[in-house]
Protein backbone atom coordinates (compact mmCIF):
# COMPACT_ATOMS: atom_id res chain seq x y z
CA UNK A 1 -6.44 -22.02 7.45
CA UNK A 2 -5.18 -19.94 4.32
CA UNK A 3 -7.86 -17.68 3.30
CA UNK A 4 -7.26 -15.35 0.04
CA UNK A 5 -8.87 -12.12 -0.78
CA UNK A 6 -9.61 -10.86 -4.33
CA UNK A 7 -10.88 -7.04 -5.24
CA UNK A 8 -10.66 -5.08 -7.77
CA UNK A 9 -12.33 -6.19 -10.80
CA UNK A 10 -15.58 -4.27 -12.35
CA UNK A 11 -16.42 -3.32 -15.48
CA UNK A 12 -14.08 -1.33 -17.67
CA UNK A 13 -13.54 -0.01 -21.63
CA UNK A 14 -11.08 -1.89 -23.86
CA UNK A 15 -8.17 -0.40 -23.61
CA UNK A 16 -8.63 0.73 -19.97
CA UNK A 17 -6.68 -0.71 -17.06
CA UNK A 18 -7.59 -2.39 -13.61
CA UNK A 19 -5.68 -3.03 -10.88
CA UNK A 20 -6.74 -6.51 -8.76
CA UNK A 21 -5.36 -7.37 -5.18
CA UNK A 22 -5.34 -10.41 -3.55
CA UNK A 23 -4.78 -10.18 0.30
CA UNK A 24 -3.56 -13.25 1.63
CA UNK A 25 -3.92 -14.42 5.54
CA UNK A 26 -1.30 -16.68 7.26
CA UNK A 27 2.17 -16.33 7.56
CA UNK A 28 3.38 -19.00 4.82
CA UNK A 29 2.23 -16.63 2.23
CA UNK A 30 5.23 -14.80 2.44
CA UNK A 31 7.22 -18.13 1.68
CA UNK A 32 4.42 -19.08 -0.91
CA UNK A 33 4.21 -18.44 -4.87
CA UNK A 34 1.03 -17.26 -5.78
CA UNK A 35 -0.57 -17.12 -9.05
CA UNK A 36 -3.57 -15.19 -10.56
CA UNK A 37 -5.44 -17.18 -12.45
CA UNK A 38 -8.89 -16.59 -15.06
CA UNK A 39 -11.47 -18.35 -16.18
CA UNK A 40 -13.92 -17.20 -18.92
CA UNK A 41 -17.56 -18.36 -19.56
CA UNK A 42 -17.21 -22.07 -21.02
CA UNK A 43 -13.47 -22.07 -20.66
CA UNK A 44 -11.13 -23.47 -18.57
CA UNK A 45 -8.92 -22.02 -15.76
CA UNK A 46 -5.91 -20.37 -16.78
CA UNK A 47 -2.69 -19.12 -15.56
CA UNK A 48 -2.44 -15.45 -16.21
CA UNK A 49 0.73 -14.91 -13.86
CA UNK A 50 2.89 -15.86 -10.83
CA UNK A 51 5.14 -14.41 -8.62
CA UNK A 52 7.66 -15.94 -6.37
CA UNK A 53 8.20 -15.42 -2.56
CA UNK A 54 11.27 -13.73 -3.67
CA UNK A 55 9.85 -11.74 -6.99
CA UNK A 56 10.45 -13.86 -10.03
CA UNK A 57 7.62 -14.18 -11.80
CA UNK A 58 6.19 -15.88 -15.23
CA UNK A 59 3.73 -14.83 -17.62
CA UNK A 60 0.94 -16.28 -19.75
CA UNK A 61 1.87 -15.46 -23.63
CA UNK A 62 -1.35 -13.77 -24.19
CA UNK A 63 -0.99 -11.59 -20.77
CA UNK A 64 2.67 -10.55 -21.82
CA UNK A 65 3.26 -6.82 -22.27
CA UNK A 66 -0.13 -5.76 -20.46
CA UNK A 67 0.16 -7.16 -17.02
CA UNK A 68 2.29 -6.72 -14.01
CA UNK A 69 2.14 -8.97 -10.87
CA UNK A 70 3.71 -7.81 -7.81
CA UNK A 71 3.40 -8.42 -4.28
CA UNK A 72 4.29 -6.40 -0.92
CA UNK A 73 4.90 -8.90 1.38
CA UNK A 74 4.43 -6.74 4.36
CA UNK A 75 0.64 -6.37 3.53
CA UNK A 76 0.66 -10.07 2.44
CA UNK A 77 -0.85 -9.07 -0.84
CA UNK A 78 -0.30 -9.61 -4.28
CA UNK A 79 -1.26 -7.56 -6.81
CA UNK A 80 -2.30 -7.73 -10.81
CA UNK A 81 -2.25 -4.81 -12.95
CA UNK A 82 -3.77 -5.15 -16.35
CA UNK A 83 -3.86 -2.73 -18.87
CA UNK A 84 -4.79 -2.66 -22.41
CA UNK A 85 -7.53 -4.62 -21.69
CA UNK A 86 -9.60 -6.38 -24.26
CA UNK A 87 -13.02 -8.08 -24.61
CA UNK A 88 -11.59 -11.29 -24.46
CA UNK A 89 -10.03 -10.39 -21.13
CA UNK A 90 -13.29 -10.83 -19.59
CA UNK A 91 -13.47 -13.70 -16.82
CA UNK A 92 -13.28 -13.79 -13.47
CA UNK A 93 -9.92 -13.75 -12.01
CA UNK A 94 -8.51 -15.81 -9.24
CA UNK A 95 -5.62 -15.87 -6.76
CA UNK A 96 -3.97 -19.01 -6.36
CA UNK A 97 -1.33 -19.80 -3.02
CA UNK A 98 0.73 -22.31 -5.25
CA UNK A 99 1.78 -24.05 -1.53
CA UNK A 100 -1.16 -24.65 -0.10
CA UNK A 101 -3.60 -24.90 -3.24
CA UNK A 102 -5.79 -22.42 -1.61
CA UNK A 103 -8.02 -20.52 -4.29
CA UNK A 104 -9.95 -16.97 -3.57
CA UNK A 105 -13.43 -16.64 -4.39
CA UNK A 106 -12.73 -14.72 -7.59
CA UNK A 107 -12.95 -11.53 -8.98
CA UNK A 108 -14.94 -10.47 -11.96
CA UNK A 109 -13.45 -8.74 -14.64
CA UNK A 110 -15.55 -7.53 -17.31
CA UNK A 111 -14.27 -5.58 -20.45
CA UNK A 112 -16.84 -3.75 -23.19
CA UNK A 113 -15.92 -3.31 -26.71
């Protein structure tokens, strides 16, 4: 079974930066795209970003310019760096294995203004 691993999020000033991993287990990750996803109070889920199993990746429009995804495929982990942040960046952040349709349990990311 495909489990995935968020850390990282925690409270942070606008404008600061956080950097969330998402360590995946099973060897079809490294074959797998894998999104990070959010999801604010009241809101729906949304794609933030996703990476390929060989790098291409995609941003969300409001995510553009402020966050990197990456992954090291040795340590099966993906990782989402976000800076800039804003108060409406506040949600809790998911990791997605686009393959399987595993989720993680989630990683909250709150921002103060």
């Amino acid at each position: 079974q495909v489990q995935l691993v968020e850390s990282g999020g925690g409270l942070v000033q606008a404008g600061g930066s956080l950097r969330l991993s998402c360590v995946a287990s099973g060897i079809i990750f490294r074959i797998s795209t894998v999104g990070w996803y959010r999801q604010a109070p009241g809101k729906q889920r949304e794609l933030v970003a996703r990476i390929t199993n060989v790098g291409a990746t995609d941003y969300a429009d409001s995510m553009k310019g402020r966050v990197t995804i990456s992954r090291d495929n040795a340590r099966s982990t993906v990782y989402l760096q976000m800076n800039s942040l804003k108060s409406e960046d506040t949600a809790v952040y998911y990791c997605k294995n686009e393959r399987t349709n595993s989720w993680g349990q989630g990683t909250q990311v709150t921002v103060s203004s």
